[in-house]
N, C-alpha and C. Protein backbone atom coordinates (compact mmCIF):
# COMPACT_ATOMS: atom_id res chain seq x y z
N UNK A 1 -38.88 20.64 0.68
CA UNK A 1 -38.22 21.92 0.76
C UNK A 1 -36.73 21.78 0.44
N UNK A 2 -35.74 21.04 1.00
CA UNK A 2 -34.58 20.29 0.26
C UNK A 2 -34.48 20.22 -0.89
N UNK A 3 -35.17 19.85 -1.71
CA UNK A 3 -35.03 19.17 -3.04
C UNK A 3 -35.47 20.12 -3.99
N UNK A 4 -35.76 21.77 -3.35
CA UNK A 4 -35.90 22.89 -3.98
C UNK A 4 -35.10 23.82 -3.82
N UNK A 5 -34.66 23.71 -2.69
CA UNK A 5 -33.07 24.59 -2.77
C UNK A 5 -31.66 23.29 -3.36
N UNK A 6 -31.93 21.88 -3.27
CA UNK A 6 -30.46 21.67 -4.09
C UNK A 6 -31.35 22.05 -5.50
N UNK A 7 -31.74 22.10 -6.43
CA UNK A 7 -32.31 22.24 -7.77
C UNK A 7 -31.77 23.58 -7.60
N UNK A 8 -32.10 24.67 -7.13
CA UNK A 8 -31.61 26.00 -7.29
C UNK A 8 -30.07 26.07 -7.02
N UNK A 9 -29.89 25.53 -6.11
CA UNK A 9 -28.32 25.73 -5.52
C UNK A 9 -27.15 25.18 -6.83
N UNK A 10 -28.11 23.56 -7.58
CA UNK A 10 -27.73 23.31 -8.66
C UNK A 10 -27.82 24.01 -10.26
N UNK A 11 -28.75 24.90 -10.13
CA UNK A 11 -29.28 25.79 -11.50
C UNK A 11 -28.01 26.70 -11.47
N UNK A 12 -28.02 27.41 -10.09
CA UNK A 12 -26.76 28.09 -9.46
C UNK A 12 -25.66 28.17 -10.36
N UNK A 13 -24.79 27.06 -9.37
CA UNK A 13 -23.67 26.85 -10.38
C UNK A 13 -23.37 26.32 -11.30
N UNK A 14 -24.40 25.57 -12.14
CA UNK A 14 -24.59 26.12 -13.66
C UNK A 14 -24.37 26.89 -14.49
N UNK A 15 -25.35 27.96 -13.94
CA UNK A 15 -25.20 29.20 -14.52
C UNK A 15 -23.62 30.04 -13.74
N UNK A 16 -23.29 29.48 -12.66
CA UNK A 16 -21.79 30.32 -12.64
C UNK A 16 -20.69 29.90 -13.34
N UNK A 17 -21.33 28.48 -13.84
CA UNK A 17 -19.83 28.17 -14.69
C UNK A 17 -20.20 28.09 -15.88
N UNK A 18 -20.84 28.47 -16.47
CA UNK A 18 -21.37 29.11 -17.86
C UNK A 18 -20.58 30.30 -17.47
N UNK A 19 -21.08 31.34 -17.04
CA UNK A 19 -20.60 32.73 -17.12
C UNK A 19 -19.14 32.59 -17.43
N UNK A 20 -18.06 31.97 -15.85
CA UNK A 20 -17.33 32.11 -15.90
C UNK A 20 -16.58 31.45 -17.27
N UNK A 21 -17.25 30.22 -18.15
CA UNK A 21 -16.28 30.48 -19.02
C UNK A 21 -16.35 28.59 -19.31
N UNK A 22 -16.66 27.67 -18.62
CA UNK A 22 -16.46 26.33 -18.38
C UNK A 22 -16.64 25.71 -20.12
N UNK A 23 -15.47 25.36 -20.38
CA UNK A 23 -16.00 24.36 -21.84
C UNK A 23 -16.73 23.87 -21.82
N UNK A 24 -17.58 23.92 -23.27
CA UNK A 24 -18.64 23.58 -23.51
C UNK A 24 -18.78 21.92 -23.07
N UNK A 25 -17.93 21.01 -23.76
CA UNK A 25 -17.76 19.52 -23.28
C UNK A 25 -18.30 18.90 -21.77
N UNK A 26 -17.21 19.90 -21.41
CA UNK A 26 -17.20 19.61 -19.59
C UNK A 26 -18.84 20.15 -19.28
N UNK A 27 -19.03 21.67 -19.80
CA UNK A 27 -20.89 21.85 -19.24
C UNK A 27 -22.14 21.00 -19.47
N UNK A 28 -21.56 19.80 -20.31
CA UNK A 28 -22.76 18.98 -21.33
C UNK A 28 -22.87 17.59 -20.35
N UNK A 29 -21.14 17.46 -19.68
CA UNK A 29 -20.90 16.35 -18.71
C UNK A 29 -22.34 16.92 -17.75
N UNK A 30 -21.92 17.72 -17.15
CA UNK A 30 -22.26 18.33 -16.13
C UNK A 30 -23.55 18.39 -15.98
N UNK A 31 -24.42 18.67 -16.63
CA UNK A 31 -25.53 19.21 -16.87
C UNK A 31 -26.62 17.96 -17.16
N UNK A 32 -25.79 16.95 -17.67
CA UNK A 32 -26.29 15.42 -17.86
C UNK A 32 -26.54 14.78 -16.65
N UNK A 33 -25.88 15.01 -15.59
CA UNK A 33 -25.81 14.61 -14.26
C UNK A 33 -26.86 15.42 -13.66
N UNK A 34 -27.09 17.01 -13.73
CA UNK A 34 -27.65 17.58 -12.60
C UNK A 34 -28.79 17.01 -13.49
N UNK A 35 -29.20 17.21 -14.65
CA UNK A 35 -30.60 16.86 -15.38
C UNK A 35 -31.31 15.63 -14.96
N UNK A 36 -30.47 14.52 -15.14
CA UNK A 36 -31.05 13.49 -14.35
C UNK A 36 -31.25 13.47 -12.96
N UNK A 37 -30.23 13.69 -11.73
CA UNK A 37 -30.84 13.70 -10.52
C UNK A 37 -31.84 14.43 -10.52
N UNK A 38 -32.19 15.52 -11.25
CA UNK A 38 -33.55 16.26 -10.64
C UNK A 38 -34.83 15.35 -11.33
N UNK A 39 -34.20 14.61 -12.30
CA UNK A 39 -35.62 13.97 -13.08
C UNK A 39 -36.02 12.89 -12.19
N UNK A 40 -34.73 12.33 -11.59
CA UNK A 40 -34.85 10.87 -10.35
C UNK A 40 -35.73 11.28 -9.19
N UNK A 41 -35.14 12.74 -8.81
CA UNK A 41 -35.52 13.23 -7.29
C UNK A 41 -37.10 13.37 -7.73
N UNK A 42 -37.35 13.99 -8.62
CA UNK A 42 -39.09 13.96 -8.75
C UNK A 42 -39.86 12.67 -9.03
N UNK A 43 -38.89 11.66 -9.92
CA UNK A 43 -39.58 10.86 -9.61
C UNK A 43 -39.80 9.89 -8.27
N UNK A 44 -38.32 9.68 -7.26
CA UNK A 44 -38.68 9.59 -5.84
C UNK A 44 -39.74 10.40 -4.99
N UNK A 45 -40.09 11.46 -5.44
CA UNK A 45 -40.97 12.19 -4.56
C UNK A 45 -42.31 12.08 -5.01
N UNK A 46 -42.59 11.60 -6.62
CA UNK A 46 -44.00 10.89 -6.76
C UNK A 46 -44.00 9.39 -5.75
N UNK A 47 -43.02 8.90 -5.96
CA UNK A 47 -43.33 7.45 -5.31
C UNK A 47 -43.33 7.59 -3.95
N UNK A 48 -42.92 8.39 -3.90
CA UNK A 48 -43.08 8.64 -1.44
C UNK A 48 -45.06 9.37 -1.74
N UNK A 49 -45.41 9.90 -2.26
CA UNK A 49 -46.78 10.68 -1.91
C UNK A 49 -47.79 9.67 -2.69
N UNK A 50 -47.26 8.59 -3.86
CA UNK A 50 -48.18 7.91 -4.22
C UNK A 50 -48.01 6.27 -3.32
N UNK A 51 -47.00 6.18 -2.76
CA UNK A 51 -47.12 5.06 -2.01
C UNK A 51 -47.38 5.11 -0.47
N UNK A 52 -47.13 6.35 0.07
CA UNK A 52 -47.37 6.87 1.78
C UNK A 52 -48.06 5.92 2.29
N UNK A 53 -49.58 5.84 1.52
CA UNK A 53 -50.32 4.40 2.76
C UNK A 53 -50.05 3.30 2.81
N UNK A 54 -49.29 3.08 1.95
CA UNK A 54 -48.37 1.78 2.32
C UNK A 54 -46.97 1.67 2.70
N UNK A 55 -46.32 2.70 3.99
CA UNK A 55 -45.67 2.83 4.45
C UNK A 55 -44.28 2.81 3.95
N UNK A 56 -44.34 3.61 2.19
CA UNK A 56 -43.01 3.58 1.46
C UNK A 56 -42.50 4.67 1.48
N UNK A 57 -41.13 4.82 1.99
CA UNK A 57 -40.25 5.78 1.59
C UNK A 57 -39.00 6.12 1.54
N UNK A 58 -38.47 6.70 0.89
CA UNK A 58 -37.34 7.05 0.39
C UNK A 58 -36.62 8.54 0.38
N UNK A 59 -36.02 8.32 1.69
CA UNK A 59 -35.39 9.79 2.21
C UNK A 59 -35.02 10.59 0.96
N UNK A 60 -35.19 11.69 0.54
CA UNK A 60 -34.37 12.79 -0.49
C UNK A 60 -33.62 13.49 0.81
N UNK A 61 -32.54 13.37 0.27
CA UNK A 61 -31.14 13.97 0.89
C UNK A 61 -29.97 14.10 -0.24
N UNK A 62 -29.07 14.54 0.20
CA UNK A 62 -27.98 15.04 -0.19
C UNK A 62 -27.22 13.82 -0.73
N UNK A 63 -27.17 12.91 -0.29
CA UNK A 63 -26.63 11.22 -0.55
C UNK A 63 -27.68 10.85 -1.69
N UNK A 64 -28.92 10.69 -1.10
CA UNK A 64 -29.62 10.02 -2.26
C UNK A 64 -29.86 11.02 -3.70
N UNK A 65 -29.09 12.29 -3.78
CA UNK A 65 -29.44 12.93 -4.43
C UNK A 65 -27.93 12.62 -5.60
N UNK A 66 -27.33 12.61 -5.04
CA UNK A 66 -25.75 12.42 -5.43
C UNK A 66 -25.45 10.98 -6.33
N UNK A 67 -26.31 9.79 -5.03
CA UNK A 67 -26.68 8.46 -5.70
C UNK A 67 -27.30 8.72 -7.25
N UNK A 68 -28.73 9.39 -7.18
CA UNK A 68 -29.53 9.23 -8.15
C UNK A 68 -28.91 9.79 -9.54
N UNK A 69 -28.08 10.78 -9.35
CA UNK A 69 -27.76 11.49 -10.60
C UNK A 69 -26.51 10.85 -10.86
N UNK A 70 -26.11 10.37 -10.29
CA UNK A 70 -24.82 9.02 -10.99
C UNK A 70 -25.48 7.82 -11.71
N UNK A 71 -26.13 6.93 -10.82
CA UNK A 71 -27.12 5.73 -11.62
C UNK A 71 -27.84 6.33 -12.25
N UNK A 72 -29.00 7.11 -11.97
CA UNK A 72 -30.05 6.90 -12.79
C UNK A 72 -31.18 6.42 -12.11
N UNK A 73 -32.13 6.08 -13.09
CA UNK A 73 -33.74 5.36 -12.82
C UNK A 73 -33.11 3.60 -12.15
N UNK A 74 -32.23 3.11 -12.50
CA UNK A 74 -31.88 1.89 -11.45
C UNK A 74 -31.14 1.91 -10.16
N UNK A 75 -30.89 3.27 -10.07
CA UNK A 75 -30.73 3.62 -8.27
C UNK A 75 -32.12 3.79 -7.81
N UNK A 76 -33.07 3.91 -8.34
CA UNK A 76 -34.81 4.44 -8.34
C UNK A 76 -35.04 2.70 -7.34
N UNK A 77 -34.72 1.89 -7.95
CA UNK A 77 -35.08 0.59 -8.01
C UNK A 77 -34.33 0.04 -6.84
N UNK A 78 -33.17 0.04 -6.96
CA UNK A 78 -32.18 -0.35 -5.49
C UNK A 78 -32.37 0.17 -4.83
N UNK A 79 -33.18 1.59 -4.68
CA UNK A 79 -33.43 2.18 -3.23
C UNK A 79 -34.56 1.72 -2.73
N UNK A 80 -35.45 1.47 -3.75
CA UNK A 80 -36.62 0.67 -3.23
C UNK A 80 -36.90 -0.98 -3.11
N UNK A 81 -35.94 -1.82 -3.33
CA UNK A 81 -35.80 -2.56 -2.71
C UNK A 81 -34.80 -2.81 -1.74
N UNK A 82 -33.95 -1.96 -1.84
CA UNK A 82 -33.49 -1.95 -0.24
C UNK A 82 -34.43 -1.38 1.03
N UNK A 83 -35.24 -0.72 0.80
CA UNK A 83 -36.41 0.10 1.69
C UNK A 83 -37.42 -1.02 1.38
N UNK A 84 -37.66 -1.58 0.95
CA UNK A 84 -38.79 -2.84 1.42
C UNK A 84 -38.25 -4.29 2.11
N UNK A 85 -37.15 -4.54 1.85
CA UNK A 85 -36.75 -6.05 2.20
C UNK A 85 -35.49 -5.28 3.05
N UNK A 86 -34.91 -4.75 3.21
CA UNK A 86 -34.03 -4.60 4.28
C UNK A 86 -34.09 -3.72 5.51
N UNK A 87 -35.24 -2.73 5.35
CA UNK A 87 -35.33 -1.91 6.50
C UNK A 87 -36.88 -2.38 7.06
């Protein structure tokens, strides 16, 4: 339920800084970032429902959401081996 209101909350102001006017440059930055965290966050949320019986998971929050759309698919990887060998 989280990870459907930040996607909206993120579509959001998107679309408010389109309206208002945001250079194109800066919206392409922008949009590169929200595009990937949402592509990361879904793919964290296949790997929590396809790994569950084997006691894997990987909180979606506001941090790991922030993490993912900065790295990428190798924050995917450091979160999951920090969640197997360190916790």
């Amino acid at each position: 339920m989280n990870s459907i209101i930040m996607i909206s909350v993120g579509l959001f102001v998107i679309l408010f800084l389109f309206l208002v006017g945001l250079p194109v440059k800066a919206l392409k930055k922008i949009s590169k970032y929200v595009l990937r965290g949402i592509v990361c966050v879904m793919i964290v949320f296949i790997l929590n429902y396809a790994l569950a019986s084997n006691n894997f998971h990987i909180p979606i929050n506001t941090v790991t959401c922030a993490f993912l759309s900065i790295v990428g698919v190798p924050g995917i990887v450091a979160l999951s081996v920090i969640g197997i060998y360190l916790v």
